[in-house]
C-alpha atoms as a PDB file:
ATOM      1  CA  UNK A   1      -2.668 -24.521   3.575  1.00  0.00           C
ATOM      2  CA  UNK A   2       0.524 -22.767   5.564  1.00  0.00           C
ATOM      3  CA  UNK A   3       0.140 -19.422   6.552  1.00  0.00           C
ATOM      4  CA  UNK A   4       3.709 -18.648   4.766  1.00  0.00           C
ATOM      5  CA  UNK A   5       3.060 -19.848   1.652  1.00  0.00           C
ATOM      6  CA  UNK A   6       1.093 -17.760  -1.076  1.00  0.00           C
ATOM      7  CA  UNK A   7       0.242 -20.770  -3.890  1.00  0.00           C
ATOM      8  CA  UNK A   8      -3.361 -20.721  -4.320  1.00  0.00           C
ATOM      9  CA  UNK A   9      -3.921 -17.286  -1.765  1.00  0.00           C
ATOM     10  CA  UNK A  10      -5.914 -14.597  -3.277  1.00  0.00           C
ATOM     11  CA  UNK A  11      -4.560 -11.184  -2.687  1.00  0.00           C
ATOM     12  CA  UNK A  12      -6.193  -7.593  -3.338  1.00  0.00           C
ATOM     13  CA  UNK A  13      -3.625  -5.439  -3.913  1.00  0.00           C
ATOM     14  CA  UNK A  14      -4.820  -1.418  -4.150  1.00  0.00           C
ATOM     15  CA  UNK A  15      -3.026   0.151  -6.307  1.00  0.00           C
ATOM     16  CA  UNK A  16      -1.595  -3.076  -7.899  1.00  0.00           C
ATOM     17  CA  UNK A  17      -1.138  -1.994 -11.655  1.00  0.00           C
ATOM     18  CA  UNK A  18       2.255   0.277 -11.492  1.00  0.00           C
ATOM     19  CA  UNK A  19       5.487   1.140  -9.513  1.00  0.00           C
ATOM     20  CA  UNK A  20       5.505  -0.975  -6.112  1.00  0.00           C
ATOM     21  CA  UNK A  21       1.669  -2.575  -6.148  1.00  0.00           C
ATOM     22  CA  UNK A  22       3.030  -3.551  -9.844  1.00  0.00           C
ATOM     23  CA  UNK A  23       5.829  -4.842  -8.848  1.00  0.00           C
ATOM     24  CA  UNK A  24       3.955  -6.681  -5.560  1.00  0.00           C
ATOM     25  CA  UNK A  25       1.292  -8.308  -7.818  1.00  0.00           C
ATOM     26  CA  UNK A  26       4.169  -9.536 -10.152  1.00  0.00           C
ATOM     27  CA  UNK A  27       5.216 -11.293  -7.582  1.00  0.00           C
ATOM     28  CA  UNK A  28       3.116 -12.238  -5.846  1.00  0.00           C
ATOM     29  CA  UNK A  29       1.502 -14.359  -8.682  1.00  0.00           C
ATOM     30  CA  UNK A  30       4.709 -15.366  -9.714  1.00  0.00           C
ATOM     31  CA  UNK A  31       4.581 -17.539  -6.099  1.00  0.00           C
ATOM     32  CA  UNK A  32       1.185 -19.294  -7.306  1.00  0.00           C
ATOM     33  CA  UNK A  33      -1.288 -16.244  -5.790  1.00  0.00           C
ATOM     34  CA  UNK A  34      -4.411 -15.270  -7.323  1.00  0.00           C
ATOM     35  CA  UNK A  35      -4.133 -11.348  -8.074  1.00  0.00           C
ATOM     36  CA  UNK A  36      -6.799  -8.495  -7.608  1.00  0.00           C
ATOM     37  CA  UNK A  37      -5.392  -5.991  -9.687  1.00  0.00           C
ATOM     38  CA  UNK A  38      -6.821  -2.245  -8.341  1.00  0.00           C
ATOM     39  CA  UNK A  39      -6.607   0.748 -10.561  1.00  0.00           C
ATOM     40  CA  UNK A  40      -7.790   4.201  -9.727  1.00  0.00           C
ATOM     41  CA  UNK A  41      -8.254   6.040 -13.228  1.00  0.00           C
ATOM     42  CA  UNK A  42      -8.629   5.591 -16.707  1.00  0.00           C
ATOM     43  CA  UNK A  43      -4.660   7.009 -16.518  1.00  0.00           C
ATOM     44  CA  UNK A  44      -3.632   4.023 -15.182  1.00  0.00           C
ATOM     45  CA  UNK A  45      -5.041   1.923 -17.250  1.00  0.00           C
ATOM     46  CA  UNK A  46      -2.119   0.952 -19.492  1.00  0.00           C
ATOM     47  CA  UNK A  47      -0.017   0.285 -16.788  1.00  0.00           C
ATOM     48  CA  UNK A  48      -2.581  -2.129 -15.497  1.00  0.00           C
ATOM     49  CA  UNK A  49      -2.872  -3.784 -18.258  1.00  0.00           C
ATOM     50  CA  UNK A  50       0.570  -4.310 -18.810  1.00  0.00           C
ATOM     51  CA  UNK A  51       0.694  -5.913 -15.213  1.00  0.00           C
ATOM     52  CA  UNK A  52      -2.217  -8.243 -15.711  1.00  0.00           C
ATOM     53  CA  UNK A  53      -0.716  -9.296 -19.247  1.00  0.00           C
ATOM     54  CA  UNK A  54       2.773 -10.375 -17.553  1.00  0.00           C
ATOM     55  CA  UNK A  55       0.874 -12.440 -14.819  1.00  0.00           C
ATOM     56  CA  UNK A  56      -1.161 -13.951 -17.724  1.00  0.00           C
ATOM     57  CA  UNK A  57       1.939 -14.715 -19.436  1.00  0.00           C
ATOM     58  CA  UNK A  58       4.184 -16.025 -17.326  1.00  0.00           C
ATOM     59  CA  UNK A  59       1.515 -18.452 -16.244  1.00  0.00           C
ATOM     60  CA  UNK A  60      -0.733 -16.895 -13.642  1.00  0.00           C
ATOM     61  CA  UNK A  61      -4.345 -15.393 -12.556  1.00  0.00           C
ATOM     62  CA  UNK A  62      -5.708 -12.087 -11.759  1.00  0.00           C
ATOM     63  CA  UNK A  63      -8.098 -10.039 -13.050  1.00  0.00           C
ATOM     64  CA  UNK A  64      -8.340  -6.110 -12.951  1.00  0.00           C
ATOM     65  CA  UNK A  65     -10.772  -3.751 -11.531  1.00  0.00           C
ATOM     66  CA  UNK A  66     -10.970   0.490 -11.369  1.00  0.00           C
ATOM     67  CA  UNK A  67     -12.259   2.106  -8.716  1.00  0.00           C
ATOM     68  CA  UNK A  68     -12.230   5.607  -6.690  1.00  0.00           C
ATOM     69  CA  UNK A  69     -11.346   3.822  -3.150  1.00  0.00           C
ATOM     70  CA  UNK A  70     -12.632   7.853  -1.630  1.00  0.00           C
ATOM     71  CA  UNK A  71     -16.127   6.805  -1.612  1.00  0.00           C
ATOM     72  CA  UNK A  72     -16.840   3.767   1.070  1.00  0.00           C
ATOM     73  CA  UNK A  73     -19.228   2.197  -1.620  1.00  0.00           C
ATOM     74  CA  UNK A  74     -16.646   1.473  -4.178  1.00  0.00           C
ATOM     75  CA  UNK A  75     -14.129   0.096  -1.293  1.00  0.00           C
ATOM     76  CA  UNK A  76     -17.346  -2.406  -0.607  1.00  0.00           C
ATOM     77  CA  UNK A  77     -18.006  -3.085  -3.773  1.00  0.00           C
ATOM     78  CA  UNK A  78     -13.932  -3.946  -4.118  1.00  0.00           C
ATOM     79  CA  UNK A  79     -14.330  -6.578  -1.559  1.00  0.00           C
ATOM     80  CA  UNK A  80     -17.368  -7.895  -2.535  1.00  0.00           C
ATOM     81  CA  UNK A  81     -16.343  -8.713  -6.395  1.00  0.00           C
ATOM     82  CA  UNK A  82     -12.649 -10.040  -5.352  1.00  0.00           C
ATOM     83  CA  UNK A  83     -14.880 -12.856  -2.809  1.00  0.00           C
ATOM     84  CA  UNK A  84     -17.259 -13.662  -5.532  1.00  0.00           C
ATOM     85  CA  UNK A  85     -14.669 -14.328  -8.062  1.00  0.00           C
ATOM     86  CA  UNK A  86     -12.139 -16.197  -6.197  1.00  0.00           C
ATOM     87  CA  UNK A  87     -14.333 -17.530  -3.682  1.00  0.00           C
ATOM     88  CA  UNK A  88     -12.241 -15.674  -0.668  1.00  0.00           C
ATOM     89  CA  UNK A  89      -9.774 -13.257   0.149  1.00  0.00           C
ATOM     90  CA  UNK A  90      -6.722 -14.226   2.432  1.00  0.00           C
ATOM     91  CA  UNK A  91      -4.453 -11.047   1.917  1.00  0.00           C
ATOM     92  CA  UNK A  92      -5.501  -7.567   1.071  1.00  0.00           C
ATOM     93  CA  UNK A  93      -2.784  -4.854   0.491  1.00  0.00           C
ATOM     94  CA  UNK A  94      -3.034  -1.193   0.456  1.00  0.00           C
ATOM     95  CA  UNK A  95      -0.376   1.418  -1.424  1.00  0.00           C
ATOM     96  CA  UNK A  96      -2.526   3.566  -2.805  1.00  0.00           C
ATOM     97  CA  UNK A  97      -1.220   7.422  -1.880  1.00  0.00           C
ATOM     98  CA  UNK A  98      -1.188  10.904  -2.712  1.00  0.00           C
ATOM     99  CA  UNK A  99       1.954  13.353  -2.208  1.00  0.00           C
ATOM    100  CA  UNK A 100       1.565  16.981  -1.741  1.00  0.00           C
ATOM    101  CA  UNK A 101       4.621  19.119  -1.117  1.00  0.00           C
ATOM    102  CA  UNK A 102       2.948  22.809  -0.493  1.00  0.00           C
ATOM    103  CA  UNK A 103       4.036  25.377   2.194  1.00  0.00           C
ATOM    104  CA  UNK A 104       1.750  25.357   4.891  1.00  0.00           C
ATOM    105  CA  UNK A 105      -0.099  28.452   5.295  1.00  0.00           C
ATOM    106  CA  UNK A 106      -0.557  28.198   1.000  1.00  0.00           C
ATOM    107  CA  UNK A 107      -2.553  24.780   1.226  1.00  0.00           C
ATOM    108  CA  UNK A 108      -6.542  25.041   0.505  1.00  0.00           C
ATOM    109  CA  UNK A 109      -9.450  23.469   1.880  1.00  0.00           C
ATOM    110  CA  UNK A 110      -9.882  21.445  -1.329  1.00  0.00           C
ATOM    111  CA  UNK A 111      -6.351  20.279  -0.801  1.00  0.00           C
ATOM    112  CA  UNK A 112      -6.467  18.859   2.651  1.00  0.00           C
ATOM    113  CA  UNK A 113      -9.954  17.464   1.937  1.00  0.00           C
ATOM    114  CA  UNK A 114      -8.608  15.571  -0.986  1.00  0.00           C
ATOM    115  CA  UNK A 115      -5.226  14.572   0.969  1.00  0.00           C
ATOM    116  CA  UNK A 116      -7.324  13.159   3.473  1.00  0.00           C
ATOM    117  CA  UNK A 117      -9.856  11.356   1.430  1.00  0.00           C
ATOM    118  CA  UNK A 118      -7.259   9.568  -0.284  1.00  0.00           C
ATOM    119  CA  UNK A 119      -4.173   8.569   2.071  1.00  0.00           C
ATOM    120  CA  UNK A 120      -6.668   8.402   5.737  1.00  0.00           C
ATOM    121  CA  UNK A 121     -10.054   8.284   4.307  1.00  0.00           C
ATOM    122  CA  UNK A 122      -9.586   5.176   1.938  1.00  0.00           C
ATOM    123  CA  UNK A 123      -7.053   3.266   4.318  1.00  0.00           C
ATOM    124  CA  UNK A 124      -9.637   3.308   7.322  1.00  0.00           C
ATOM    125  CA  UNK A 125     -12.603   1.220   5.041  1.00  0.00           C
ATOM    126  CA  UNK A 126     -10.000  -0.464   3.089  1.00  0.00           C
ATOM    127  CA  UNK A 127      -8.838  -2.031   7.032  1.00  0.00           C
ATOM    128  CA  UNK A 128     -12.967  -2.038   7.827  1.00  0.00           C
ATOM    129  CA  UNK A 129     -14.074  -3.851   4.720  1.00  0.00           C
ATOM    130  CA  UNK A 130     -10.770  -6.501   5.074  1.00  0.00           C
ATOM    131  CA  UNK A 131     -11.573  -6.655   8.855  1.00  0.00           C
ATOM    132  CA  UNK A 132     -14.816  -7.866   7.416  1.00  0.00           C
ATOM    133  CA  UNK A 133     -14.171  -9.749   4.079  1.00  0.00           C
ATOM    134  CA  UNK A 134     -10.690 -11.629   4.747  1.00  0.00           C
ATOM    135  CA  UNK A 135     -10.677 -15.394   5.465  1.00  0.00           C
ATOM    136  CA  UNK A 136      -9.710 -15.958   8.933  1.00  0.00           C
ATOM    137  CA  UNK A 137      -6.032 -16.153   9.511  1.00  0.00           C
ATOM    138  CA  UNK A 138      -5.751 -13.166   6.989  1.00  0.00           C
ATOM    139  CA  UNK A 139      -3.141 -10.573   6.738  1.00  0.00           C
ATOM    140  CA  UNK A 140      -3.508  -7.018   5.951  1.00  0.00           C
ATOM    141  CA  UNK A 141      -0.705  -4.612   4.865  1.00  0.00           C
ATOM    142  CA  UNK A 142      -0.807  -0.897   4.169  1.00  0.00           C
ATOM    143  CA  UNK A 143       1.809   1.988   3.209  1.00  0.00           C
ATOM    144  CA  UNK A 144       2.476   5.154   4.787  1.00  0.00           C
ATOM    145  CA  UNK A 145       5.684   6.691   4.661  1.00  0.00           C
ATOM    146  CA  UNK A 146       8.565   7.563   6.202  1.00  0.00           C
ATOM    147  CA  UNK A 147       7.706  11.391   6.839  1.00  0.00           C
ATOM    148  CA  UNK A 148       5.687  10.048   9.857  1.00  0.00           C
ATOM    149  CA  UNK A 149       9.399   9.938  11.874  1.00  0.00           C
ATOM    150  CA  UNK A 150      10.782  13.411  10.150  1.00  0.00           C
ATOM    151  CA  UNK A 151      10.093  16.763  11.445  1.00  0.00           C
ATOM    152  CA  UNK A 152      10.490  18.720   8.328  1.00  0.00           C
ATOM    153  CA  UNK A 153       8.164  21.097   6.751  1.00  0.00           C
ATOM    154  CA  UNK A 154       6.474  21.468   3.438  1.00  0.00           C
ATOM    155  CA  UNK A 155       4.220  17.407   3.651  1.00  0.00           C
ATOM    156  CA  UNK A 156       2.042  18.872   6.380  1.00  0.00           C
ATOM    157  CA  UNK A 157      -1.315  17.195   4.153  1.00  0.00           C
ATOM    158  CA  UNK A 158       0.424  14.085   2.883  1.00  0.00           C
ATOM    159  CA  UNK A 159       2.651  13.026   6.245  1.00  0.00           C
ATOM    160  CA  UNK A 160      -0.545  14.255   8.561  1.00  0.00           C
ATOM    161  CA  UNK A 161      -2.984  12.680   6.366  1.00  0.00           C
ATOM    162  CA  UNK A 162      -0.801   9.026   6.434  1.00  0.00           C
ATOM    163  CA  UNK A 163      -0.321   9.510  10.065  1.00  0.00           C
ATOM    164  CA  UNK A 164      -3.798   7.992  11.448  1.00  0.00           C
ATOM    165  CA  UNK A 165      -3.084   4.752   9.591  1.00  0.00           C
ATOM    166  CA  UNK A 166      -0.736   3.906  12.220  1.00  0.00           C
ATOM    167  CA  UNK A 167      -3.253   4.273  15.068  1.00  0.00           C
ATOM    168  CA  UNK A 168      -6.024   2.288  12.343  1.00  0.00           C
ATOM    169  CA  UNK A 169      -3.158  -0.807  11.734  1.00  0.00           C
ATOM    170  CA  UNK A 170      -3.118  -0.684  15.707  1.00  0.00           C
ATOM    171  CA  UNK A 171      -6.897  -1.091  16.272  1.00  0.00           C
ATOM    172  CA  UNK A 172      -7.194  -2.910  13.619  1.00  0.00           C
ATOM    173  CA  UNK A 173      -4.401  -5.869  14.855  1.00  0.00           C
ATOM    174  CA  UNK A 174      -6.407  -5.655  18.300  1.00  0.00           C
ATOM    175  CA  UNK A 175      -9.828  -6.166  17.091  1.00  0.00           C
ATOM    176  CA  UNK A 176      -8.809  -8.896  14.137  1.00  0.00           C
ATOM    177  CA  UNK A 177      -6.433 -10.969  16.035  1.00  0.00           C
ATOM    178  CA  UNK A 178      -8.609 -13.569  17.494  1.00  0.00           C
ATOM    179  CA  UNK A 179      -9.431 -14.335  14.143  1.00  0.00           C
ATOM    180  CA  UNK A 180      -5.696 -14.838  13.151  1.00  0.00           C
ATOM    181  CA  UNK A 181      -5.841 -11.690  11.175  1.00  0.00           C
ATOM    182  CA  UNK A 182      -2.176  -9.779  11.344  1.00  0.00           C
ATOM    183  CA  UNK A 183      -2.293  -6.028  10.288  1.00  0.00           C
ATOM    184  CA  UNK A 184       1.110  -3.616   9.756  1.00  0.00           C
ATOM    185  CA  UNK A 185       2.021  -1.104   7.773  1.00  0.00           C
ATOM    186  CA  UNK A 186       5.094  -0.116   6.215  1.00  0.00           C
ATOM    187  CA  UNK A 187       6.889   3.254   5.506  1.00  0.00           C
ATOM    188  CA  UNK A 188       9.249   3.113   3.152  1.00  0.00           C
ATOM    189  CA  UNK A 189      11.923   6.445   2.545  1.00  0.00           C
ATOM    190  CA  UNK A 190      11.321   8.151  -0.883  1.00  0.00           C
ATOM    191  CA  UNK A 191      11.034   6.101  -3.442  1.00  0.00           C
ATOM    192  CA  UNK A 192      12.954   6.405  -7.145  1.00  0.00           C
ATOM    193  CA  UNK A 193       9.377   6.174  -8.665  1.00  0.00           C
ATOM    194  CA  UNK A 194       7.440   8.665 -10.305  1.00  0.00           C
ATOM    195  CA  UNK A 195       5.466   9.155  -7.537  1.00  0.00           C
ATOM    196  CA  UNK A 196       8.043  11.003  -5.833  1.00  0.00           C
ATOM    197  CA  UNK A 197      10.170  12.994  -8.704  1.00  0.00           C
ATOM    198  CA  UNK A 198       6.698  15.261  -9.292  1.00  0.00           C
ATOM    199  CA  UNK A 199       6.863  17.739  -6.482  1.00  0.00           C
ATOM    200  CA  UNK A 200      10.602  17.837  -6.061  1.00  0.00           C
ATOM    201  CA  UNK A 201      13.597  20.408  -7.257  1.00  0.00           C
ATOM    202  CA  UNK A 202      16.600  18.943  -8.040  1.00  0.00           C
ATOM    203  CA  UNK A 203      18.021  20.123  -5.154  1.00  0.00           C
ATOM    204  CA  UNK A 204      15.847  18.098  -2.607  1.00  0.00           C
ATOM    205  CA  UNK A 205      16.009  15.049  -5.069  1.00  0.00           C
ATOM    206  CA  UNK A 206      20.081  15.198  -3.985  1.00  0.00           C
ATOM    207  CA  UNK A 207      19.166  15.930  -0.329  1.00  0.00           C
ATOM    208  CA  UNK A 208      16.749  12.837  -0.052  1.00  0.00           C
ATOM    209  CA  UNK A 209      19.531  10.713  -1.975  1.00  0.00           C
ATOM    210  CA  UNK A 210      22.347  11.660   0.452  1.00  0.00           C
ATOM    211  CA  UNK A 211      19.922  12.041   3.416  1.00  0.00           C
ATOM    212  CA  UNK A 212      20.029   7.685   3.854  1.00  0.00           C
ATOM    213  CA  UNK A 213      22.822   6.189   5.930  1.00  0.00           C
ATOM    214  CA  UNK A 214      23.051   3.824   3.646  1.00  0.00           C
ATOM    215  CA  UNK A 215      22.966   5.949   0.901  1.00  0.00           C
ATOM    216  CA  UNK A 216      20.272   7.066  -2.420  1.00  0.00           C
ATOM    217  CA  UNK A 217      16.361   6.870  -2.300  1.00  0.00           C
ATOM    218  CA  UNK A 218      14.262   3.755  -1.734  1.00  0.00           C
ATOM    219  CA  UNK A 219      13.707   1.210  -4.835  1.00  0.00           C
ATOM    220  CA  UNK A 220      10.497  -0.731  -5.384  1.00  0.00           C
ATOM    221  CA  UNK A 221      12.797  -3.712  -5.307  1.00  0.00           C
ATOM    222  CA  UNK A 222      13.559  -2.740  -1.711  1.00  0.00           C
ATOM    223  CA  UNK A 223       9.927  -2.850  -0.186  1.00  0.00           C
ATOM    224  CA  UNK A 224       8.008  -5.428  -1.976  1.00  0.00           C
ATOM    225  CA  UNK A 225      10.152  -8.349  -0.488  1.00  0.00           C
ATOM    226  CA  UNK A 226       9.446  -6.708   2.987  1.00  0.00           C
ATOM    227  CA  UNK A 227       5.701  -6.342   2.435  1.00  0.00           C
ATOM    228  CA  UNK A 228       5.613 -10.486   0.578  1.00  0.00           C
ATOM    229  CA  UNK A 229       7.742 -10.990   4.221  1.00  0.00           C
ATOM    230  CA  UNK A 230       5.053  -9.775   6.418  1.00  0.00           C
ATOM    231  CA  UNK A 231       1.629 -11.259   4.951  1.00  0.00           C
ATOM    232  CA  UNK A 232       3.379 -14.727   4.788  1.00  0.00           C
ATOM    233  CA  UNK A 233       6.420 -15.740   6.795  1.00  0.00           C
ATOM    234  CA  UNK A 234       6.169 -12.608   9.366  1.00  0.00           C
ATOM    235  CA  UNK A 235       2.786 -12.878  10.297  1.00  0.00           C
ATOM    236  CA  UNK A 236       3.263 -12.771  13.946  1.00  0.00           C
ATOM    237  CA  UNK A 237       4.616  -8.730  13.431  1.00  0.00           C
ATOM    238  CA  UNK A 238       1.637  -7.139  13.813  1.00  0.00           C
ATOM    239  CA  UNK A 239       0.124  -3.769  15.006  1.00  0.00           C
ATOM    240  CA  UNK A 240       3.404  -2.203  13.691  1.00  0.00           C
ATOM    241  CA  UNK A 241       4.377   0.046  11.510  1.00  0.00           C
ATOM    242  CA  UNK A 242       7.717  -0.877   9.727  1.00  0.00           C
ATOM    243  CA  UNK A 243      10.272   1.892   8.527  1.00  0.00           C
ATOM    244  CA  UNK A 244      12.015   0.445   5.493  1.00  0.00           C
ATOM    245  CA  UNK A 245      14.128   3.975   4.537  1.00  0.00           C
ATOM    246  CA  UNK A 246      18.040   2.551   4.612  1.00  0.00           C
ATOM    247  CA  UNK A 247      18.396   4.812   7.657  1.00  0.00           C
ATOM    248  CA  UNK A 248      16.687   7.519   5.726  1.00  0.00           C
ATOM    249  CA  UNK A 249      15.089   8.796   9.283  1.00  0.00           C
ATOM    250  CA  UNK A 250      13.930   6.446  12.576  1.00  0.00           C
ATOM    251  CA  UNK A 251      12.204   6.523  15.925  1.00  0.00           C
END
């Protein structure tokens, strides 16, 4: 089977059931993969759903499965179901996030310990248990975010708790590669998603739209080619993090 093409792959996609892991498991599948569909709560659940019934519609196979990816048991647990029932994993993708926009000095304990359990935390086992669980000649993609190149205020949890991931996709590409395994993350600009219209005034919503050279926020549509690009064609990019922000800020 070619490394580039995805017809009969399986891929585990965290946080597959809305916004861009919906979108990435729609499409995915609709290129003949076999689609792990992770949820994190019972909120979600509609939206996952709705993802798995389009795949099933349109012709094509994945199942779902909820789980809190903060404790390391679940994450194994992830791995181990996705192997059983499709006899492998060859791609495993990562978007689950949380955003926090809170001053500094007003940020708690319970905060930062949640910030960190969910955007470093998770992403370390999730690149452990794929280092461990993914066919050889795997690929492994995860998203951070932009931020990590801005020196701005006010994402000191959410940009400092994404900002390990770069040094795990580095290991991570060093200790998988002789296996064939390619690791990279991406960080895409802010996002016209729901995910990023909850902690902002309307006033930085129009700052982060004219803040790209090329002008607006980030769409969905915009990423989830670039992430299908790097677990197939662009598997030799790895160890890298890609920003994917249409000049939205660089390094």
């Amino acid at each position: 089977m070619s490394r580039n093409d995805l017809k009969g792959k399986v891929v585990l996609i965290a946080g597959g059931a809305k916004n861009l892991g919906g979108l990435i498991s729609r499409n995915v599948a609709a290129k003949g993969a076999k689609v792990v569909i992770h949820y994190n709560s019972e909120s979600t659940r509609v939206d996952a759903e709705k993802t798995l019934a389009d795949i099933i519609s349109a012709g094509g196979e994945a199942y779902l499965t909820q789980a809190d990816l903060t404790r390391v048991e679940n994450v194994v647990k992830l791995f181990a179901e996705a192997k059983a029932k499709f006899s492998g994993i060859d791609i495993a993708i990562n978007t689950v996030g949380k955003v926090l926009k809170k001053p500094f000095l007003d940020t708690t304990e319970a905060e930062y310990d949640s910030m960190f359990d969910i955007n470093s935390k998770q992403a370390y086992f999730f690149l452990q248990e794929a280092g461990k669980q993914l066919n050889d000649n795997g690929k492994i993609c995860t998203i951070v975010t932009s931020l990590l190149a801005a020196f701005t205020g006010y994402y000191s949890t959410y940009a400092g708790a994404k900002a390990p991931v770069e040094d795990f996709t580095r290991a991570a590409a060093k200790e998988f590669g002789d296996r064939g395994i390619s690791v990279t993350a991406v960080a895409p600009g802010p996002m016209d998603t729901p995910f990023f219209y909850g902690q902002e005034s309307e006033d930085a919503v129009a700052y982060h739209k004219s803040a790209s050279a090329l002008g607006g926020l980030t769409r969905i549509e915009d990423i989830a080619p670039l992430v299908e690009f790097l677990v197939t064609d662009g598997w030799w990019i790895t160890g890298q993090t890609i920003f994917a922000n249409g000049g939205y800020t660089t390094r």
